[in-house]
N, C-alpha and C. Protein backbone atom coordinates (compact mmCIF):
# COMPACT_ATOMS: atom_id res chain seq x y z
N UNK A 1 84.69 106.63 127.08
CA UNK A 1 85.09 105.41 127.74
C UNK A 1 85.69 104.46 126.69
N UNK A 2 87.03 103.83 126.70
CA UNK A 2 87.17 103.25 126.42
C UNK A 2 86.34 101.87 125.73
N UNK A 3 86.73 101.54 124.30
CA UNK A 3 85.42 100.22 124.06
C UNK A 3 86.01 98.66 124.97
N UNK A 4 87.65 98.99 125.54
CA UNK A 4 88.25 97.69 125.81
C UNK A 4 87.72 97.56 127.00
N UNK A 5 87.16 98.46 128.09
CA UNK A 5 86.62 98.87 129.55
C UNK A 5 84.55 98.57 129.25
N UNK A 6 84.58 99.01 128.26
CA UNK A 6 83.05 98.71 128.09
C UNK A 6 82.45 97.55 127.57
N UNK A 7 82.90 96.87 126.49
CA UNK A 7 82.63 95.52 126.06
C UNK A 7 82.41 94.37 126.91
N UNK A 8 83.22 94.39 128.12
CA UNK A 8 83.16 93.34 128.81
C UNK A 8 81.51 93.26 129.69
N UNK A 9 80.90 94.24 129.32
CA UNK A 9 79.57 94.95 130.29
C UNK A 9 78.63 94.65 129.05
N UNK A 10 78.62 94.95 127.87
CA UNK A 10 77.72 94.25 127.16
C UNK A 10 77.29 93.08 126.60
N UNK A 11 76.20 92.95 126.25
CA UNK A 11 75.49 91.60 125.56
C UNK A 11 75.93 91.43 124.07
N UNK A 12 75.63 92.76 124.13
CA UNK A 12 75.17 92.98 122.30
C UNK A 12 75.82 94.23 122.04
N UNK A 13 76.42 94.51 120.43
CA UNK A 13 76.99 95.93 120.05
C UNK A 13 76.01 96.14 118.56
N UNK A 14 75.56 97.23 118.21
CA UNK A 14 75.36 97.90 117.15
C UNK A 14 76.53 98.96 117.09
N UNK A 15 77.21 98.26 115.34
CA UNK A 15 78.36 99.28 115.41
C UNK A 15 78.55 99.37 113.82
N UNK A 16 79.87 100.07 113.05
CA UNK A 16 79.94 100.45 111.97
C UNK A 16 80.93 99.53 110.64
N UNK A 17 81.65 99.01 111.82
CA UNK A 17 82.20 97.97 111.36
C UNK A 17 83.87 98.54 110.53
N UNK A 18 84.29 99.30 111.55
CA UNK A 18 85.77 100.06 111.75
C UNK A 18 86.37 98.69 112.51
N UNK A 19 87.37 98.51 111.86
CA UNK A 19 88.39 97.69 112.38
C UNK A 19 88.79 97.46 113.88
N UNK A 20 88.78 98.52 114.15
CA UNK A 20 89.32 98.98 116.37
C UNK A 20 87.79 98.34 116.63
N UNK A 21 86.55 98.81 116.27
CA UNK A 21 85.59 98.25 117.05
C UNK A 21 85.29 96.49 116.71
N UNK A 22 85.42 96.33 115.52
CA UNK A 22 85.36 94.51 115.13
C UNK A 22 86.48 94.21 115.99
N UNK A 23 87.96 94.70 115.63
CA UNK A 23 88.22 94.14 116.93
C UNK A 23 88.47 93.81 118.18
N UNK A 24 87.82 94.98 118.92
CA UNK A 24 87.71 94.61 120.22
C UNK A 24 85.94 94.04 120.34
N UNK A 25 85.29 93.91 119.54
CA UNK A 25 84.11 93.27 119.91
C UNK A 25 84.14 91.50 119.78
N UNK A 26 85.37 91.27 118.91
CA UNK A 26 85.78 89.72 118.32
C UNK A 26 86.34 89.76 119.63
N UNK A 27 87.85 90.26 120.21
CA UNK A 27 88.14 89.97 121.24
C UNK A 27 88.00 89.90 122.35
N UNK A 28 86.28 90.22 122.56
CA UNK A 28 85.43 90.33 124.02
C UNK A 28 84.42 89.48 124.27
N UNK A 29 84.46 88.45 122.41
CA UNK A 29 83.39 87.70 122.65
C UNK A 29 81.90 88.48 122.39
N UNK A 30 81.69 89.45 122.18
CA UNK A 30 80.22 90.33 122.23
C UNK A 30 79.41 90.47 120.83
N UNK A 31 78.51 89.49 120.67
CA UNK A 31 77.69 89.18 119.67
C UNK A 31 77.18 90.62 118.94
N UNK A 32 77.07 91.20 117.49
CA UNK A 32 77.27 92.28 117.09
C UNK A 32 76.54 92.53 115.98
N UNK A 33 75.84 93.54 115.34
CA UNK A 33 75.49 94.04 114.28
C UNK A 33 76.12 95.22 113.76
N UNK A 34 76.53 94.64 112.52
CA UNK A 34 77.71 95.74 111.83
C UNK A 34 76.58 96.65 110.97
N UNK A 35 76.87 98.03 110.52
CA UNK A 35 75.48 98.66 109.67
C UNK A 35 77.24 99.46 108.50
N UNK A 36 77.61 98.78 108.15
CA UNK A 36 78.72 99.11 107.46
C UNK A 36 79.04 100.42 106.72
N UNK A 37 79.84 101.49 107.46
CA UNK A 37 80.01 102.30 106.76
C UNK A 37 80.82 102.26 105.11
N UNK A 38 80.68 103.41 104.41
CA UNK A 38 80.93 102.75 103.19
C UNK A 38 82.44 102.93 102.78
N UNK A 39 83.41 103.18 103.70
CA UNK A 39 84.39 103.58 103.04
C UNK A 39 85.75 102.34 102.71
N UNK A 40 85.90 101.52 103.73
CA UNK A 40 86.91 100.60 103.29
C UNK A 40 86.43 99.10 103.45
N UNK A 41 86.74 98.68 104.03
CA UNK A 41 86.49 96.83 104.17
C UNK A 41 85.05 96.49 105.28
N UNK A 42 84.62 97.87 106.11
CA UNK A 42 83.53 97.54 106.92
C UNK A 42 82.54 96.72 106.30
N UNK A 43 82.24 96.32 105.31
CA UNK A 43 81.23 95.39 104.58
C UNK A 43 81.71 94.15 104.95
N UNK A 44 83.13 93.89 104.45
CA UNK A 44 83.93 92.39 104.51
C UNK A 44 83.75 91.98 106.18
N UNK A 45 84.14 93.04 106.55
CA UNK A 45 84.99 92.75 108.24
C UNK A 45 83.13 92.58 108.87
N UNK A 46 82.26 92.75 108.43
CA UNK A 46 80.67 92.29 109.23
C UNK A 46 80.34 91.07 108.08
N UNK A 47 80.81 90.93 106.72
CA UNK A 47 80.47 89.53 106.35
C UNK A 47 81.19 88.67 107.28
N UNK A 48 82.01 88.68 107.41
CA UNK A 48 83.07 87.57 108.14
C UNK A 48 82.49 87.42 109.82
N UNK A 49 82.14 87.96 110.15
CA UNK A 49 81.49 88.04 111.27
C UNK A 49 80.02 86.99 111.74
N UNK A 50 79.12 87.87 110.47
CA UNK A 50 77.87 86.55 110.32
C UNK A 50 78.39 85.61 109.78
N UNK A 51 79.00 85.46 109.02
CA UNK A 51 79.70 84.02 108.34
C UNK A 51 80.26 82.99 110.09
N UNK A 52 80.33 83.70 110.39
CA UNK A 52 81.24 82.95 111.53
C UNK A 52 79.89 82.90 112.66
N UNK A 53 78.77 83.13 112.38
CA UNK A 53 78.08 83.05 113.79
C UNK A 53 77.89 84.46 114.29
N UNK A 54 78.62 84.93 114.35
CA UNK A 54 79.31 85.97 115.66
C UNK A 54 78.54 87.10 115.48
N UNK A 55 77.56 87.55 114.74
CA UNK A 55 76.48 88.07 114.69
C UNK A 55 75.92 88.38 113.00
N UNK A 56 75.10 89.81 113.10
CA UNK A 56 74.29 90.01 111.74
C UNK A 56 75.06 91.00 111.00
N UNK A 57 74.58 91.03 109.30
CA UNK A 57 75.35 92.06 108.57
C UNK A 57 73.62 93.06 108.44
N UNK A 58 74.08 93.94 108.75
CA UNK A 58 72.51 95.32 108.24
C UNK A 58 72.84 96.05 106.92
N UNK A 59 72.38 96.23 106.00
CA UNK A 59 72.62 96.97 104.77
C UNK A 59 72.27 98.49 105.24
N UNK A 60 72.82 99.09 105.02
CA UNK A 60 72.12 100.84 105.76
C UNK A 60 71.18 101.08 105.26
N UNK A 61 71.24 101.31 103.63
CA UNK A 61 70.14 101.65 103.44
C UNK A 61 68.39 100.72 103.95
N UNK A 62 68.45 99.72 104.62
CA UNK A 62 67.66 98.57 105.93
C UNK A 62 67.69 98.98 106.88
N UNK A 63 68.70 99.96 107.38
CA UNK A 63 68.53 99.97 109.14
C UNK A 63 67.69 100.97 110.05
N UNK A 64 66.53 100.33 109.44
CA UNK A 64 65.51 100.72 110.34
C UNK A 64 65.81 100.60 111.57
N UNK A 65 65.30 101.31 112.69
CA UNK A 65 64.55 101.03 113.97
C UNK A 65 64.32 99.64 114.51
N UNK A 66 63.49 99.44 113.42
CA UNK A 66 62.60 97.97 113.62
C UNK A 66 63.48 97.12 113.43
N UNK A 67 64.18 97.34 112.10
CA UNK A 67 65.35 96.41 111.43
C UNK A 67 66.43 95.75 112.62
N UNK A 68 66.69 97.35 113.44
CA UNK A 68 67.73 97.23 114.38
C UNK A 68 67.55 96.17 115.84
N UNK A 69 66.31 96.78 116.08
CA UNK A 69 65.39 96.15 117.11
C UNK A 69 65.13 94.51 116.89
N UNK A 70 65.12 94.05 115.64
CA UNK A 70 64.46 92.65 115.43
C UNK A 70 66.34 91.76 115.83
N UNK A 71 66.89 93.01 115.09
CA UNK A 71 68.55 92.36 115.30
C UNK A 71 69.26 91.79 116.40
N UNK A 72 69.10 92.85 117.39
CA UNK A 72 69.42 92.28 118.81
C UNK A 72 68.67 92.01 119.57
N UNK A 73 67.20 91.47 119.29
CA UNK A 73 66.71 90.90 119.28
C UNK A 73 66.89 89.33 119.47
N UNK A 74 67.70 89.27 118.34
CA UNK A 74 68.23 87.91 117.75
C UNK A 74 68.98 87.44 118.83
N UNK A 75 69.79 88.81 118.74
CA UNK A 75 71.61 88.36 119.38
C UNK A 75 71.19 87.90 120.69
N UNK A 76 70.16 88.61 121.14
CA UNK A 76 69.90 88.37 123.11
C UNK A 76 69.16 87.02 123.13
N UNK A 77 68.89 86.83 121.69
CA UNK A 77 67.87 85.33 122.42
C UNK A 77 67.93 84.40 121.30
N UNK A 78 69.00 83.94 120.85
CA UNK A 78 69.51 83.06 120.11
C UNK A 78 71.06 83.03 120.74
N UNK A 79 70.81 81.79 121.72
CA UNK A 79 72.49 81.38 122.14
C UNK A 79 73.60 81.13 121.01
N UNK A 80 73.29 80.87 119.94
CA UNK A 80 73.94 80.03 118.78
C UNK A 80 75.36 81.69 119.06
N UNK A 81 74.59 82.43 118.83
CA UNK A 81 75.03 84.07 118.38
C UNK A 81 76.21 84.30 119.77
N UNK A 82 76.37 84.10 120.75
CA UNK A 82 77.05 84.05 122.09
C UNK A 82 78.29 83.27 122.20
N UNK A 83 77.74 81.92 120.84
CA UNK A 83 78.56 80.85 121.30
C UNK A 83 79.56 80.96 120.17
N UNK A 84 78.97 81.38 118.91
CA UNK A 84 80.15 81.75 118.15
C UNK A 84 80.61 82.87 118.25
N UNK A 85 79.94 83.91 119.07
CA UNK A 85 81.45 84.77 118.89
C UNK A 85 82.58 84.34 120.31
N UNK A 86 81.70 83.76 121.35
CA UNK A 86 83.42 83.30 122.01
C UNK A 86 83.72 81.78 121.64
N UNK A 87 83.24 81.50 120.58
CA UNK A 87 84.48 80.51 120.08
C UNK A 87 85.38 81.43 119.21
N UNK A 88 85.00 82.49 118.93
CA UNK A 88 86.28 83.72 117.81
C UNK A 88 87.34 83.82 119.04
N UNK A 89 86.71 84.47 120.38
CA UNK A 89 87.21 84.84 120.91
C UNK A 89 88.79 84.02 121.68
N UNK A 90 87.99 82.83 121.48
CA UNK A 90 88.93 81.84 122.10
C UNK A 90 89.84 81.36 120.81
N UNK A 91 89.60 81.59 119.68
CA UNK A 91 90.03 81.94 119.00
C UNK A 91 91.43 82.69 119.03
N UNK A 92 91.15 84.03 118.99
CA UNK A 92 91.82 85.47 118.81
C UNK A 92 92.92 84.96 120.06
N UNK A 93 92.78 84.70 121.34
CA UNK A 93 93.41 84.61 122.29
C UNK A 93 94.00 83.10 122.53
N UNK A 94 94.29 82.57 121.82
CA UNK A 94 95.36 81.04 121.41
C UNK A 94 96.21 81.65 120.35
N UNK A 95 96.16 82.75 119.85
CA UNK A 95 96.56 83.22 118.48
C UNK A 95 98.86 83.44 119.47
N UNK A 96 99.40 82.93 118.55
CA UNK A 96 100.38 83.71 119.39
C UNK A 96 100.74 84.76 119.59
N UNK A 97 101.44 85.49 120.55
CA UNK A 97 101.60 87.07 120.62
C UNK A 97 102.68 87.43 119.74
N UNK A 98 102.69 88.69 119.76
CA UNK A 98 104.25 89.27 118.73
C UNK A 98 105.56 88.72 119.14
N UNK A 99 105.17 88.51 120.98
CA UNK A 99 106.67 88.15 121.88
C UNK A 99 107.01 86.63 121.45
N UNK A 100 105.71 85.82 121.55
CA UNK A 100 105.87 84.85 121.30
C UNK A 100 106.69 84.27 119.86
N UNK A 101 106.45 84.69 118.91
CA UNK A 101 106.82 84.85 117.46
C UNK A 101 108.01 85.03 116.89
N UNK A 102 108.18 86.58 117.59
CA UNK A 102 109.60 87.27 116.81
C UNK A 102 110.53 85.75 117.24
N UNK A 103 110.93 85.13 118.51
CA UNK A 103 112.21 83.96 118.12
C UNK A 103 111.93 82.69 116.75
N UNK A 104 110.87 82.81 116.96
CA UNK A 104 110.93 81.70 115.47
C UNK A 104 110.98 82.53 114.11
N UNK A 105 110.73 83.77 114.28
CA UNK A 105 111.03 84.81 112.94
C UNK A 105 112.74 85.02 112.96
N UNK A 106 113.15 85.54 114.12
CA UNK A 106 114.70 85.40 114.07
C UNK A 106 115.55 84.00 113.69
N UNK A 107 114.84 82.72 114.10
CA UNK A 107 115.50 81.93 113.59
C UNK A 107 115.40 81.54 112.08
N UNK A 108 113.90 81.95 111.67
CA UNK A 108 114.26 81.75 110.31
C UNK A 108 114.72 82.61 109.83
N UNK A 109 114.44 83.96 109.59
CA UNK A 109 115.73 84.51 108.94
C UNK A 109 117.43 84.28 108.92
N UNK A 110 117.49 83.34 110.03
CA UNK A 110 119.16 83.38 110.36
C UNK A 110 119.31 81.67 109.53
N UNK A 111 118.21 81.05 109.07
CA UNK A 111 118.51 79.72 108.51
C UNK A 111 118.58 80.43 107.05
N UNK A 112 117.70 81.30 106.81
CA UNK A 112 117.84 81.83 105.45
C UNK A 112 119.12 81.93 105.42
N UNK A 113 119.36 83.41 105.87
CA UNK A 113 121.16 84.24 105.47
C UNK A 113 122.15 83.06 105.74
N UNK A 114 121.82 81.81 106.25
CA UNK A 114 123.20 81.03 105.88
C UNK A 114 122.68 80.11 104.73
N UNK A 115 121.37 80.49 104.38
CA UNK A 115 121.29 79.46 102.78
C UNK A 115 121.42 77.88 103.13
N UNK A 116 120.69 77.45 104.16
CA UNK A 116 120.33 76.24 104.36
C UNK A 116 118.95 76.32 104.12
N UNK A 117 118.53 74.99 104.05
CA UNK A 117 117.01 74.89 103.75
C UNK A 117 116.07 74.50 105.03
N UNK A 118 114.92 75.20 105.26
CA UNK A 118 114.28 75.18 106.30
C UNK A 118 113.53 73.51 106.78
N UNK A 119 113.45 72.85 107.73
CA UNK A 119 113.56 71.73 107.96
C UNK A 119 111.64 71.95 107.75
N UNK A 120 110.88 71.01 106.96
CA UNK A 120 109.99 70.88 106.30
C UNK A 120 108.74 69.61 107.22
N UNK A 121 108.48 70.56 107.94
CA UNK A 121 107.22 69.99 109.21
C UNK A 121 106.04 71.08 108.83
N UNK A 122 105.25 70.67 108.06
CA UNK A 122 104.43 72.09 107.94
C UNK A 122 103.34 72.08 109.48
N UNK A 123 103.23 70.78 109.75
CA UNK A 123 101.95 70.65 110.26
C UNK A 123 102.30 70.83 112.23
N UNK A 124 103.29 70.98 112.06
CA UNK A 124 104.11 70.90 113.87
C UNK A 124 104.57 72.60 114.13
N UNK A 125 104.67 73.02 112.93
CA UNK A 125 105.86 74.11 113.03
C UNK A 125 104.57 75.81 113.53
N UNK A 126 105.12 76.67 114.14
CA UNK A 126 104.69 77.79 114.01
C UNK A 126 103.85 78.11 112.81
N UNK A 127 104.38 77.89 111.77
CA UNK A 127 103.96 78.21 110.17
C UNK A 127 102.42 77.56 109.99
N UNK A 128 102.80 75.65 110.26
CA UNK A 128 102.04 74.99 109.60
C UNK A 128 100.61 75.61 110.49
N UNK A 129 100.80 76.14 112.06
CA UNK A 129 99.41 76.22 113.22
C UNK A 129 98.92 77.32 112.69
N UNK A 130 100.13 78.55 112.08
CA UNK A 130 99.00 79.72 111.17
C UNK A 130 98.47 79.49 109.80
N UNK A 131 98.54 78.40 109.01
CA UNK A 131 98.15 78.53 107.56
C UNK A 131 96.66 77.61 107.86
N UNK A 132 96.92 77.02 109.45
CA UNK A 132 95.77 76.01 109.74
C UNK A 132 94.74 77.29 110.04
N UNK A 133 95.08 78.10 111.04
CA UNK A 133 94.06 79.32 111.25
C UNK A 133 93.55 80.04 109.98
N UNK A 134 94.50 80.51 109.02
CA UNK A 134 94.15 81.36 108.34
C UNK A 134 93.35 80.49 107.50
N UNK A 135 93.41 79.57 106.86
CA UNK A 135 92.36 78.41 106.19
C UNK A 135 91.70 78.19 106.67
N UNK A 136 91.18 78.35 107.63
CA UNK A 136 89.93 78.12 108.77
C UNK A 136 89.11 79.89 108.49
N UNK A 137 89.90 80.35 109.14
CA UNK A 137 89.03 81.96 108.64
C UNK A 137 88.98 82.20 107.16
N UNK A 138 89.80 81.89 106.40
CA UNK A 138 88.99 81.88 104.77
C UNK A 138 88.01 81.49 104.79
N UNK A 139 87.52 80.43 105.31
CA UNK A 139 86.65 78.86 104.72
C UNK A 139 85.71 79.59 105.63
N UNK A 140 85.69 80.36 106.67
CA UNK A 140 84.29 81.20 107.21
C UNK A 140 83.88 81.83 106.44
């Protein structure tokens, strides 16, 4: 089954902390315990997660039973854990789409290739609303 068909049905995820599952569990809102496998960024991508609320990081060599059990535990009965991950969520989904985007990417490239200088609004512009997001998710 699909995780994009199933997420919307859960409370809580115990997962590994693979990119496809962080993000469809960020984009469903579903409070989460990452047990990080060891091969690429799954450590980072479940720090950023508890950093943000949005649930717990498990060390494997910790993930007991009990460990697991006390975890969602947490997630089912600590609202805090609910509320930050759909503030991610609401988040993720204000984010603009690709459709939305590519015309302000076409226009700047076309201010480039005529070698004018880009009119300097950081804080109004497409640009200035992503360096505001992405400084916001650093600072998590």
């Amino acid at each position: 089954m699909p995780l994009n068909d199933l997420l919307p049905t859960c409370a809580a995820v115990i997962h590994h902390g693979g990119f496809g599952t962080v993000g469809n569990v960020l984009t469903h809102g579903v409070p989460s315990i990452t047990v990080p496998a060891p091969w690429w960024d799954e450590t980072d991508l479940g720090r950023h997660i508890e950093a943000r609320g949005a649930g717990l990081l498990v060390d494997p060599r910790e993930a007991s039973a009990e460990v697991l059990r006390a975890g969602v535990a947490r997630l089912l009965g600590e609202p805090s854990f609910r509320s930050a991950a759909h503030a991610v969520r609401r988040e993720l989904h204000a984010t603009p789409s690709p459709r939305a985007v590519v015309p302000q990417v076409e226009r700047l490239v076309a201010v480039h290739r005529s070698g004018s200088q880009l009119p300097c609004s950081p804080s109004g512009t497409l640009r200035g609303r992503w360096m505001r997001a992405i400084g916001s998710a650093v600072k998590s």
